[in-house]
C-alpha atoms as a PDB file:
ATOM      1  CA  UNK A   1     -14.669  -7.536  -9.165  1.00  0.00           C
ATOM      2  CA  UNK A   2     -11.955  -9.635  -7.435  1.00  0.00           C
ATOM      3  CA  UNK A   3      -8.997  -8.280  -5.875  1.00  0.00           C
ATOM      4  CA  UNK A   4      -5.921 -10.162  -5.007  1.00  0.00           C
ATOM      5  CA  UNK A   5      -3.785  -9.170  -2.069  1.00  0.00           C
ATOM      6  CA  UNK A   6      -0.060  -9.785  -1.473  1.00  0.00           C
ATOM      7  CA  UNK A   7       1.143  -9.095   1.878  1.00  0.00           C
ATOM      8  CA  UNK A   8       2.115 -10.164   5.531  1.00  0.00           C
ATOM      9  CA  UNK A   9      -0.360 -11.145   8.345  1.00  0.00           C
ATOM     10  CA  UNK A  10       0.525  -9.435  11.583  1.00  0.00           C
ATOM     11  CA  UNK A  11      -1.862 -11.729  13.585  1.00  0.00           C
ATOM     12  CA  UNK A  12      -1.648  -8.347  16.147  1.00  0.00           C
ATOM     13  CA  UNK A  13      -1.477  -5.085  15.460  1.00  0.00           C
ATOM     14  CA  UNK A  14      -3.625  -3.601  12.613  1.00  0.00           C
ATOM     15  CA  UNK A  15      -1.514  -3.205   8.968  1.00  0.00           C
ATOM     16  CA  UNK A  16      -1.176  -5.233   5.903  1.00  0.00           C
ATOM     17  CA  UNK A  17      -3.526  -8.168   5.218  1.00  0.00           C
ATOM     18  CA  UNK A  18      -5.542  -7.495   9.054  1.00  0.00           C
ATOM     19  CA  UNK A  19      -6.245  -3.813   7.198  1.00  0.00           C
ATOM     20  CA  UNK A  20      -6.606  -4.456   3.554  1.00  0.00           C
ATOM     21  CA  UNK A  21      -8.989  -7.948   3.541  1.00  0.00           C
ATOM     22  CA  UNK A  22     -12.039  -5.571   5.988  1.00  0.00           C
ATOM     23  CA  UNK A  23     -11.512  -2.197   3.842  1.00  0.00           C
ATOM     24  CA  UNK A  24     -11.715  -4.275   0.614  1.00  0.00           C
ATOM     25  CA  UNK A  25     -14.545  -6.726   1.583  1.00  0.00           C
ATOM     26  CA  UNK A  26     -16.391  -3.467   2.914  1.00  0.00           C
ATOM     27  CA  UNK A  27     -16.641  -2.156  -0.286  1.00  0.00           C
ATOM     28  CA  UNK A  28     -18.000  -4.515  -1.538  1.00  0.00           C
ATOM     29  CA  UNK A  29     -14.955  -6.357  -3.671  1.00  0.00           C
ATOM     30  CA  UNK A  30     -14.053  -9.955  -3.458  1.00  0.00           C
ATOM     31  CA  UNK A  31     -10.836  -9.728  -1.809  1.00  0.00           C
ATOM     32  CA  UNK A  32      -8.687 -12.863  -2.036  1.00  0.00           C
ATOM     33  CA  UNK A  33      -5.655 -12.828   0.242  1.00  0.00           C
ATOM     34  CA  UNK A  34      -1.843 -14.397  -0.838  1.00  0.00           C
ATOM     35  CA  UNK A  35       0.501 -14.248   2.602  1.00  0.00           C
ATOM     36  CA  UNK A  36       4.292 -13.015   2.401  1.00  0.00           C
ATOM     37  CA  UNK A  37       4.829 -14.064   6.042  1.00  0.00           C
ATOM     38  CA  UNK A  38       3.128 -14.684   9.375  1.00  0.00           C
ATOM     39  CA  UNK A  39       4.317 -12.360  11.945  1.00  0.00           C
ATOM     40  CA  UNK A  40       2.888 -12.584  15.491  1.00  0.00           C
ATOM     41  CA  UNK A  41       2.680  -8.687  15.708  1.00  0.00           C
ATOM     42  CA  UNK A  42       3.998  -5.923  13.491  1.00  0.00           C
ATOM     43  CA  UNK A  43       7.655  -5.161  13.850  1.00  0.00           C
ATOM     44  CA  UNK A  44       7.153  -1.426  14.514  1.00  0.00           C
ATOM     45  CA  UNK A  45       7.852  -1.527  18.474  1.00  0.00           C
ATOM     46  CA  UNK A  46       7.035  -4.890  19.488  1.00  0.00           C
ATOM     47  CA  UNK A  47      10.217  -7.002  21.043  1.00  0.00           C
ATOM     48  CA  UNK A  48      10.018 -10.813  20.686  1.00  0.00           C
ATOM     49  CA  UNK A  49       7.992 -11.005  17.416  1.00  0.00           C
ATOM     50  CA  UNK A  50       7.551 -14.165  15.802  1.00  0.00           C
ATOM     51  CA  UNK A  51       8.316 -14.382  11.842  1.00  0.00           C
ATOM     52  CA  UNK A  52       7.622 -17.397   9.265  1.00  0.00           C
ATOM     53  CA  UNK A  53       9.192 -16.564   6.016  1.00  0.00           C
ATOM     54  CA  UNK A  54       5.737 -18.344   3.600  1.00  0.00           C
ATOM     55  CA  UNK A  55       7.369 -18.419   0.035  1.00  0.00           C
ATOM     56  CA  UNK A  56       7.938 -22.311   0.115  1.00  0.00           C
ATOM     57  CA  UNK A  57       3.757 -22.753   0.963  1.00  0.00           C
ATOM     58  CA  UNK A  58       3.407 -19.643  -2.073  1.00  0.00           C
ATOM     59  CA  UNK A  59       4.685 -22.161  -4.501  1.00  0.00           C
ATOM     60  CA  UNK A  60       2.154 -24.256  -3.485  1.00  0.00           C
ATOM     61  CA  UNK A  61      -0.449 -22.172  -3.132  1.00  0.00           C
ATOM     62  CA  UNK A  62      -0.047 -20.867  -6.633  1.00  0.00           C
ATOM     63  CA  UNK A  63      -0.101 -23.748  -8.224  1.00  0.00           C
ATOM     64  CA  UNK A  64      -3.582 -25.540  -6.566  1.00  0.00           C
ATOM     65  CA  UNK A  65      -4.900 -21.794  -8.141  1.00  0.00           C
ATOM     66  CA  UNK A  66      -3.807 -22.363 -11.735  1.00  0.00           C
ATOM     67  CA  UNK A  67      -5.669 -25.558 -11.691  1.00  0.00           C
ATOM     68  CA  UNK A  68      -8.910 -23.459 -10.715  1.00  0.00           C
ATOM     69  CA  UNK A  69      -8.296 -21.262 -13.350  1.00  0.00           C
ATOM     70  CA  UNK A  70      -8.193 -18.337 -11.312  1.00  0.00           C
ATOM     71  CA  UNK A  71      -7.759 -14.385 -12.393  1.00  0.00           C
ATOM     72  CA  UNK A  72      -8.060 -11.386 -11.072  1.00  0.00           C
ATOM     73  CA  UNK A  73      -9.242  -7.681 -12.068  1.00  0.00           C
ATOM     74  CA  UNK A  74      -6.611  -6.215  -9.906  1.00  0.00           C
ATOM     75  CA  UNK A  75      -3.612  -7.450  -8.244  1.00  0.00           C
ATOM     76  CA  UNK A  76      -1.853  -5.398  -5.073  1.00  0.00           C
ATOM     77  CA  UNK A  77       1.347  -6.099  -3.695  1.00  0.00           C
ATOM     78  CA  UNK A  78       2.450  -5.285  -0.215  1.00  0.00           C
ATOM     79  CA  UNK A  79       5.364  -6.319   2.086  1.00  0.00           C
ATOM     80  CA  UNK A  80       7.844  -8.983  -0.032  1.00  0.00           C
ATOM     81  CA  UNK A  81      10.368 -10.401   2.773  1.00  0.00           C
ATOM     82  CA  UNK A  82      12.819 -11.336  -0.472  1.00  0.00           C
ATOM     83  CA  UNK A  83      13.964 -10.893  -3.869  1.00  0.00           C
ATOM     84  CA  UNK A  84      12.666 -14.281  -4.645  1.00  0.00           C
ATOM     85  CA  UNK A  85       9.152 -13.314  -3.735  1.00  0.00           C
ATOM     86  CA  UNK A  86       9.658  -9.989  -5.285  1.00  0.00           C
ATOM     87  CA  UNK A  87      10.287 -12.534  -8.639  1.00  0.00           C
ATOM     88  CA  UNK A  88       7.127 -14.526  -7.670  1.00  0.00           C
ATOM     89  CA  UNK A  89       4.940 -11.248  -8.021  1.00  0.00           C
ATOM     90  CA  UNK A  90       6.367 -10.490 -11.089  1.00  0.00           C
ATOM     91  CA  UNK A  91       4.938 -14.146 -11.928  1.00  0.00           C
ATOM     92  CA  UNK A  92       1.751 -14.037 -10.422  1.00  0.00           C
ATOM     93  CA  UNK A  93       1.098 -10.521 -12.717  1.00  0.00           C
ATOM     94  CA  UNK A  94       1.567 -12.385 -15.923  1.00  0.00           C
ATOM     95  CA  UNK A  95      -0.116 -15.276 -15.206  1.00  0.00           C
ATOM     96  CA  UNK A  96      -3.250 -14.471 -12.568  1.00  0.00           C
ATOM     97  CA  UNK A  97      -3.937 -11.094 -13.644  1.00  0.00           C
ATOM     98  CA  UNK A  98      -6.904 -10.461 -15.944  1.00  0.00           C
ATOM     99  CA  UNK A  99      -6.201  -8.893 -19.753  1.00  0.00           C
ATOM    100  CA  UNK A 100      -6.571  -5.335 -19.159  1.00  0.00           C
ATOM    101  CA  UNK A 101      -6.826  -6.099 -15.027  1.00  0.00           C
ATOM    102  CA  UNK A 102      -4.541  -3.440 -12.842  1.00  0.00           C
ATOM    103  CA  UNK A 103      -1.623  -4.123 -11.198  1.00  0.00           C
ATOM    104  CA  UNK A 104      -0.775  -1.813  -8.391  1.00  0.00           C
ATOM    105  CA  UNK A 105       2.710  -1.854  -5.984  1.00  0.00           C
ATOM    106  CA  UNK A 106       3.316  -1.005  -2.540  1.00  0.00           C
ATOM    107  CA  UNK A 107       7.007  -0.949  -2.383  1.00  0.00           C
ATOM    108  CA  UNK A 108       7.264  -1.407   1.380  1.00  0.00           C
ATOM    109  CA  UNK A 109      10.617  -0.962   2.349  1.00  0.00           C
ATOM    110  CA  UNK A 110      11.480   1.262   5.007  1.00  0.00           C
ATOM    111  CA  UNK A 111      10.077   4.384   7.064  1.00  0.00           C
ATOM    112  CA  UNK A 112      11.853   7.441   8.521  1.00  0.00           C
ATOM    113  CA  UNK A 113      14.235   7.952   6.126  1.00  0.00           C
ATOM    114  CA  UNK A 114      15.856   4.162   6.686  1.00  0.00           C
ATOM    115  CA  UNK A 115      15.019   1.025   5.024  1.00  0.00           C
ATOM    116  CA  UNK A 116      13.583  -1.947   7.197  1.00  0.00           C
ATOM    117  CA  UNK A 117      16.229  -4.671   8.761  1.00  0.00           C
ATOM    118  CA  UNK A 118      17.589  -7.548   5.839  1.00  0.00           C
ATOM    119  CA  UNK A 119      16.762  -5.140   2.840  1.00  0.00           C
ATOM    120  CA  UNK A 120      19.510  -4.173   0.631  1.00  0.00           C
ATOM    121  CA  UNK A 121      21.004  -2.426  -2.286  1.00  0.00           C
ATOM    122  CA  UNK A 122      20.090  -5.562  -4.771  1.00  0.00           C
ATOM    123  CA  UNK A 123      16.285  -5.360  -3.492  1.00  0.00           C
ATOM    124  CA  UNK A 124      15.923  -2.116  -4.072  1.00  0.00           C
ATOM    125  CA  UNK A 125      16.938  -2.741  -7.553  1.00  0.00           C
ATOM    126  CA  UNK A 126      14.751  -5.595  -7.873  1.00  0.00           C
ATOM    127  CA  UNK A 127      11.603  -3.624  -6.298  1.00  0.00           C
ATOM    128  CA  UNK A 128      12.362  -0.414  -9.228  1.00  0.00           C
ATOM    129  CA  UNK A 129      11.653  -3.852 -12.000  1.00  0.00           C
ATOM    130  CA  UNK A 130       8.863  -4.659 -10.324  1.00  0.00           C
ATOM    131  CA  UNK A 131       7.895  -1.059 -10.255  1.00  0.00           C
ATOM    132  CA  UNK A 132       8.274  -0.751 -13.919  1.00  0.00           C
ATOM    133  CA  UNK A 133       5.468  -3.585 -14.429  1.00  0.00           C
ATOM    134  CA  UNK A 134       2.851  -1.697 -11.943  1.00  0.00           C
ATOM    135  CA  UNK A 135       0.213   0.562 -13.308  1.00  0.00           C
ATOM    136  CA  UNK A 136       0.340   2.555  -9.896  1.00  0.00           C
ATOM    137  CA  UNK A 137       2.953   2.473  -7.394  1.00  0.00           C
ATOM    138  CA  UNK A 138       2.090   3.467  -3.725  1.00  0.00           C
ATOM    139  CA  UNK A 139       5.742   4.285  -2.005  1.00  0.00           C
ATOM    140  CA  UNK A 140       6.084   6.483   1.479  1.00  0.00           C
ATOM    141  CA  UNK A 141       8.288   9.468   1.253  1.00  0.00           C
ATOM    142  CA  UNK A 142      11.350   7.051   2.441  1.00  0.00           C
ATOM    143  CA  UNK A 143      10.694   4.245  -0.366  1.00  0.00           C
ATOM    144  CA  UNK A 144      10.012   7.030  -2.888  1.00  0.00           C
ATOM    145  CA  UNK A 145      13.624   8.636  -2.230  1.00  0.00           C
ATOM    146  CA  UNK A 146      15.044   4.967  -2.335  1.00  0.00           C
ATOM    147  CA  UNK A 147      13.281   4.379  -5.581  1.00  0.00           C
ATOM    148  CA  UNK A 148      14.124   7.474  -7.147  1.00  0.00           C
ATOM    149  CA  UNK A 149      17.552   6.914  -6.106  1.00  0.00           C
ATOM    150  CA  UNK A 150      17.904  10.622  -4.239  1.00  0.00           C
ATOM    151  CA  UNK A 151      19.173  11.384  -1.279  1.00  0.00           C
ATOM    152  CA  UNK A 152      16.134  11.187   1.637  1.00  0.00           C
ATOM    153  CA  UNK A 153      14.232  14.574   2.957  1.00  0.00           C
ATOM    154  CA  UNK A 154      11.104  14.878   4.680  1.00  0.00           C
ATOM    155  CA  UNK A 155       9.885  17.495   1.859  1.00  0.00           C
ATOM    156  CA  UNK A 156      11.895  16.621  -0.851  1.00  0.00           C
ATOM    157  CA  UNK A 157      12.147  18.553  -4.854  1.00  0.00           C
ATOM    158  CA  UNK A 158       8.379  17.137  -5.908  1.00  0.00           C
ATOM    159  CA  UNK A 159       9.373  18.202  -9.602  1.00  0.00           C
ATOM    160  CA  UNK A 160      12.690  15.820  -9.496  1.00  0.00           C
ATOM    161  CA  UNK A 161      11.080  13.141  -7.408  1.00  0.00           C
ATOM    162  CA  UNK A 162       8.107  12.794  -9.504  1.00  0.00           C
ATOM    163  CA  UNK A 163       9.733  12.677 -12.545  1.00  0.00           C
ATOM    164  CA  UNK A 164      12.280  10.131 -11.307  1.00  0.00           C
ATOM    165  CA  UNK A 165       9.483   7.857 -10.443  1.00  0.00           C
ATOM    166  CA  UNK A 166       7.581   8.335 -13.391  1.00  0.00           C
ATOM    167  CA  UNK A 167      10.513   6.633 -15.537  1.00  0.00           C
ATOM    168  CA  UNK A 168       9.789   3.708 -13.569  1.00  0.00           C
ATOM    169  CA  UNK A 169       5.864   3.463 -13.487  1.00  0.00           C
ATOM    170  CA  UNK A 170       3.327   6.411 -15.229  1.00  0.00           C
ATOM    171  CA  UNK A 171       1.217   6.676 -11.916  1.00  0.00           C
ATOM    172  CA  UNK A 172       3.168   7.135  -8.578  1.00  0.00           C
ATOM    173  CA  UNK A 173       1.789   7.982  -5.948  1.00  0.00           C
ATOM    174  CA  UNK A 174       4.127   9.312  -2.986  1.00  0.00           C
ATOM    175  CA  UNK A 175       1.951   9.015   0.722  1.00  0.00           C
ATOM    176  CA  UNK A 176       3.163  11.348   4.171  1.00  0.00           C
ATOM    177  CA  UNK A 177       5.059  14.373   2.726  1.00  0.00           C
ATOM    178  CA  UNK A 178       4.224  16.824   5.762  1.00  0.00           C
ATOM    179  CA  UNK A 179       4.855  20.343   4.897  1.00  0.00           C
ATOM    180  CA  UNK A 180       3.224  23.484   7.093  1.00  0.00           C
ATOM    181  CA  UNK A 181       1.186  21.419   9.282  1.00  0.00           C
ATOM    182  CA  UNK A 182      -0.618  19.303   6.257  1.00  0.00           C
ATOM    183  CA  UNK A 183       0.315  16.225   4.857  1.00  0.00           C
ATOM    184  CA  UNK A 184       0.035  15.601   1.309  1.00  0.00           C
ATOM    185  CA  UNK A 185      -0.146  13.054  -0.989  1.00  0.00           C
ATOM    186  CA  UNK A 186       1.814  13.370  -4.420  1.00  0.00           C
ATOM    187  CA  UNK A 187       0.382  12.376  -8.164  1.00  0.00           C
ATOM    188  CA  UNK A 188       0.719  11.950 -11.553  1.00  0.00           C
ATOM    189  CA  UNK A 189      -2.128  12.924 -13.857  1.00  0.00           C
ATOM    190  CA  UNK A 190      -2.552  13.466 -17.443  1.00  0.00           C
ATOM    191  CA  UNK A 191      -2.482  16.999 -16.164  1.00  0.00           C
ATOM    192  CA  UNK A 192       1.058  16.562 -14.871  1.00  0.00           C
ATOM    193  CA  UNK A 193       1.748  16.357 -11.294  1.00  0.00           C
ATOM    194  CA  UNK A 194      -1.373  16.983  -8.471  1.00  0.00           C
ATOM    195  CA  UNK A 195      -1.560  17.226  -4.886  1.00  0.00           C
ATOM    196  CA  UNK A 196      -4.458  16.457  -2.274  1.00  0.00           C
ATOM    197  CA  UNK A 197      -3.510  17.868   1.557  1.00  0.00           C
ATOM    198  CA  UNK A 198      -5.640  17.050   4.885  1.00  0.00           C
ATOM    199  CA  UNK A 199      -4.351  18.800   8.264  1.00  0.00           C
ATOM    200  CA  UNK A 200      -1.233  16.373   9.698  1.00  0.00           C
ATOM    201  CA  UNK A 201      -1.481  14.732  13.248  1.00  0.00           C
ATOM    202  CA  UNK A 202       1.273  14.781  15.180  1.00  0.00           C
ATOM    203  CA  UNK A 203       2.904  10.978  15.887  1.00  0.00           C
ATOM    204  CA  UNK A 204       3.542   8.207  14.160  1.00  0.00           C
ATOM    205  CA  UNK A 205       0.134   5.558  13.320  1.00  0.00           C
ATOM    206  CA  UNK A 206       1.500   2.319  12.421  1.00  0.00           C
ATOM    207  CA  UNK A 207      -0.744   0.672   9.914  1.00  0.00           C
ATOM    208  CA  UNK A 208      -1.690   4.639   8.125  1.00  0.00           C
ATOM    209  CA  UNK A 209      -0.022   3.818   4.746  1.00  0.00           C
ATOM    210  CA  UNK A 210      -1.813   0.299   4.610  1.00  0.00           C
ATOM    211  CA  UNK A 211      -5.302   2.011   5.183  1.00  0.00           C
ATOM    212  CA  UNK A 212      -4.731   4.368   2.250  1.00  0.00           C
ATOM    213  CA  UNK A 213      -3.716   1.759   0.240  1.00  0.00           C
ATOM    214  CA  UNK A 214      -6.490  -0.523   0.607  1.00  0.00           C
ATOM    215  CA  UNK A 215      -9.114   2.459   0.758  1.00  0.00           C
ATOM    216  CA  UNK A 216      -7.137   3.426  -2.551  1.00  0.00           C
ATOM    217  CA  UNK A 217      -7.238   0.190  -4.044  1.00  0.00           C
ATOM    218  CA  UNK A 218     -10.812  -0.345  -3.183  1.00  0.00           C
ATOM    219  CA  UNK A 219     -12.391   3.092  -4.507  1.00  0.00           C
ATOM    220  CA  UNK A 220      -9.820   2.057  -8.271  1.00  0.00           C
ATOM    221  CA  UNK A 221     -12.580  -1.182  -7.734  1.00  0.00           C
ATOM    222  CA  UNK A 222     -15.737   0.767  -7.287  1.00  0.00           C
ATOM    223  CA  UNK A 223     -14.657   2.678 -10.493  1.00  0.00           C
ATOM    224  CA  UNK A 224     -13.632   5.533  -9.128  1.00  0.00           C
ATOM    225  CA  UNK A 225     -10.829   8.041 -11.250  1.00  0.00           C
ATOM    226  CA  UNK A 226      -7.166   7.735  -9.770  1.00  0.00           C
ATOM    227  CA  UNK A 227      -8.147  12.071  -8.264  1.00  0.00           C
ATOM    228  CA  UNK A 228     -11.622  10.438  -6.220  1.00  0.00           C
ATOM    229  CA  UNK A 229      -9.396   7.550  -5.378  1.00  0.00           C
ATOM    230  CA  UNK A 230      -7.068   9.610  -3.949  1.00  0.00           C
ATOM    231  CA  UNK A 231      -9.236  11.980  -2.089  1.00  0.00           C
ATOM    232  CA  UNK A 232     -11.720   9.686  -0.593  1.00  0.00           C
ATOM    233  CA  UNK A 233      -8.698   7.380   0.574  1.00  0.00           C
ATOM    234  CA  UNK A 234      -6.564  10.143   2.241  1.00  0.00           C
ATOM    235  CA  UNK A 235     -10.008  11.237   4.252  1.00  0.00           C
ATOM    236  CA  UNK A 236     -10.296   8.081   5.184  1.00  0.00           C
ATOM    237  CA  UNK A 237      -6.972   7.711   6.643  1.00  0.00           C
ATOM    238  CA  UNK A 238      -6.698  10.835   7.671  1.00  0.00           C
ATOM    239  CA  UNK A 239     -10.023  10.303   9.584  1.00  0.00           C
ATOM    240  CA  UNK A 240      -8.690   7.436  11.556  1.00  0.00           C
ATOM    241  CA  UNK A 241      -5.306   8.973  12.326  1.00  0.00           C
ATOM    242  CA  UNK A 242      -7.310  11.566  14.580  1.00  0.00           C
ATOM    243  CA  UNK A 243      -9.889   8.919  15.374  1.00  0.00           C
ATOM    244  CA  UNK A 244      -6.586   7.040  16.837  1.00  0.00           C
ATOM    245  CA  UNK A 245      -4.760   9.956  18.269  1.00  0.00           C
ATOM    246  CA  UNK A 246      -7.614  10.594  20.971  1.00  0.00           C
ATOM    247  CA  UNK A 247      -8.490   7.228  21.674  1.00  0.00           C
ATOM    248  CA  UNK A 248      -5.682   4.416  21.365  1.00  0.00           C
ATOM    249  CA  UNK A 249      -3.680   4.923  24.090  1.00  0.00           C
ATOM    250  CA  UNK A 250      -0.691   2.190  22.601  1.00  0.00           C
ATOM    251  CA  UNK A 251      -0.410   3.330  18.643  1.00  0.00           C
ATOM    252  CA  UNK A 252       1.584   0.484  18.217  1.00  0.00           C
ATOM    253  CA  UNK A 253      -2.047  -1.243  17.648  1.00  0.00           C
ATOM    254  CA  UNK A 254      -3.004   0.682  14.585  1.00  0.00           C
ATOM    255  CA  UNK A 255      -5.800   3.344  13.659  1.00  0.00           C
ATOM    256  CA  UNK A 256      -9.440   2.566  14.746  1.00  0.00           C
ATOM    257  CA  UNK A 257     -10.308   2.571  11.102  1.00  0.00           C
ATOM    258  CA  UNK A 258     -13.733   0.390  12.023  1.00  0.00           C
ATOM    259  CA  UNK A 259     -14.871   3.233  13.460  1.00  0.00           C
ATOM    260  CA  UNK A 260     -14.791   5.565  10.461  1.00  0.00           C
ATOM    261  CA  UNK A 261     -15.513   2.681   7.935  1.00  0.00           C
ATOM    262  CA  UNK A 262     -18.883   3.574   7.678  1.00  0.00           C
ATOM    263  CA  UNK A 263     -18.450   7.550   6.464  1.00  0.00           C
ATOM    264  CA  UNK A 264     -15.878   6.489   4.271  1.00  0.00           C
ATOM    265  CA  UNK A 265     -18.238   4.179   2.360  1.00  0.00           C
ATOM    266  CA  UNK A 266     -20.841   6.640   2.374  1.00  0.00           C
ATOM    267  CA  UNK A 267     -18.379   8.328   0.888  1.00  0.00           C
ATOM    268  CA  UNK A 268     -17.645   6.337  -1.575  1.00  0.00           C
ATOM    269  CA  UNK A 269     -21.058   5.192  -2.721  1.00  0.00           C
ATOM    270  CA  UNK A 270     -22.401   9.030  -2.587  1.00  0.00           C
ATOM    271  CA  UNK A 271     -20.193  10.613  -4.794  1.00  0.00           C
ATOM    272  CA  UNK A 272     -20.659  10.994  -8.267  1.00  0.00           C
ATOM    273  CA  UNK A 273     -18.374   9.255 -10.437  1.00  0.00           C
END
C-alpha cells in the first residue's frame, strides 16, 4: 500500500507532513511525502515565521516521478498555499493515482469561523472543484460552512450542511462540532448521515485535525470501513488532546500523539474488520 501526501512542512510545531509521514509509516503504509511549502513553525501563534512558497520545485518534482512510473493506492491532500497548486492536485489525481486508488481532501482553509490570511473568494471556489474529484473530504466546521456556502456556527443545521456537502463529494466528513461537552465528528453513510462523539477538551490543540486525518487515512489503508476509520481515528485524537492538555505546557507545539501511538495501533490491528 503506498500513500501519497500533499501538504506543508512546519519544520516546528507538530501538524501536516511532521504528523501525517509517523502516523502513516506506523501503520505500516509506505507513505511518500509531496511539500506545499516549508514553514519554519506553524502559523498558529508563532511571530516571525519563515515561509517558502515550493510549487516551482513541485513541477519538478513531478516530473523526475513520471519517469519512475510512479502510482499510488491513495492520494491525500492537505494545506495548498494557491489556486495553482490547488490545479496541480487536480493533476497529480489523474495522472499518479492508481485505477480504482482513493483520493481523499483536506480542504484546509481556515479555523474559528475565519479563513486563513491570502485565501479568497476564487479559492474557495477552486477548493469545492477539487472537492468534487475527492472520494472523501475531511473539512473543520469553519471550511465545511465555507464549502457549503452557509453562513458559519459552531453547531450548525447537520441535515443542511451535510447535504450541501454531499453535492460536492458522496463522503464528507465534518471534524470539531462541539455540542454539550462532546465533540463530534459528522458522516455520510449508505445509511444516510452518522455521528461518532468522544468527551471535548477545553482549548485549542494545534495540529488535532491533522492527527485525525492521517489516523483516518491510515486505518482507509489497513482496510478498515469509512465507520472503524472514523472511530479508531477520533480516539486517537481525542486521546492525545487530553494526553496534551496535562502535559504540554505551550500547545502551540502540538498533541503528544507519540505517546498514544502505540494503543491506537493496537487498536487498529485488534479489531475485527
Amino acid at each position: 500500500m503506498r500513500v501519497l501526501a500533499i501538504n506543508d512542512i512546519s519544520c516546528v510545531g507538530k501538524c501536516s507532513l511532521s504528523v501525517s509521514l509517523p502516523i502513516l509509516s506506523a501503520c505500516g503504509v509506505t507513505c511518500d511525502v509531496l511539500p506545499t511549502a516549508l514553514l519554519s513553525t506553524h502559523t498558529g501563534g508563532f511571530q516571525g515565521y519563515t515561509c517558502l512558497d515550493l510549487t516551482d520545485e513541485l513541477q519538478a518534482i513531478l516530473a523526475h516521478w513520471k519517469t519512475l512510473g510512479l502510482q499510488f493506492d491513495i492520494i491525500y491532500s492537505g494545506y495548498l498555499g494557491s489556486i495553482e497548486q490547488i490545479r496541480l492536485v487536480s493533476d497529480i489525481r489523474r495522472e499518479f493515482l492508481k485505477a480504482n486508488g482513493t483520493f481523499i481532501v483536506d480542504p484546509v482553509m481556515g479555523d474559528g469561523g475565519k479563513l486563513y490570511a491570502g485565501f479568497t473568494l476564487t479559492y474557495i471556489e477552486r477548493m469545492r472543484a477539487l472537492c468534487k474529484e475527492a472520494d472523501y473530504v475531511l473539512p473543520n466546521v469553519t471550511e465545511a460552512c465555507y464549502l457549503a456556502d452557509i453562513p458559519y456556527e459552531k453547531t450548525p443545521s447537520i441535515p443542511l450542511l451535510m447535504q450541501k456537502l454531499t453535492t460536492l463529494c458522496p463522503r464528507p466528513i465534518v471534524t470539531g462540532i462541539t455540542e454539550n461537552n462532546v465533540i463530534s465528528v459528522k458522516y455520510v453513510s449508505e445509511y444516510g448521515n452518522e455521528s461518532y462523539s468522544t468527551k471535548s477538551v477545553e482549548g485549542f490543540f494545534h495540529g488535532a485535525g491533522d492527527v485525525f486525518s492521517s489516523a483516518f487515512v491510515g486505518c482507509l489503508a489497513n482496510g478498515k470501513t469509512q465507520e472503524q476509520a472514523v472511530r479508531l481515528a477520533a480516539d486517537f485524537t481525542t486521546a492525545a488532546v487530553k494526553r496534551t492538555a496535562k502535559e504540554v505546557p505551550d500547545k502551540r507545539y502540538g498533541l503528544n500523539f507519540e505517546a498514544e501511538i502505540f494503543p491506537f495501533l493496537k487498536n487498529l490491528f485488534g479489531e475485527k474488520k
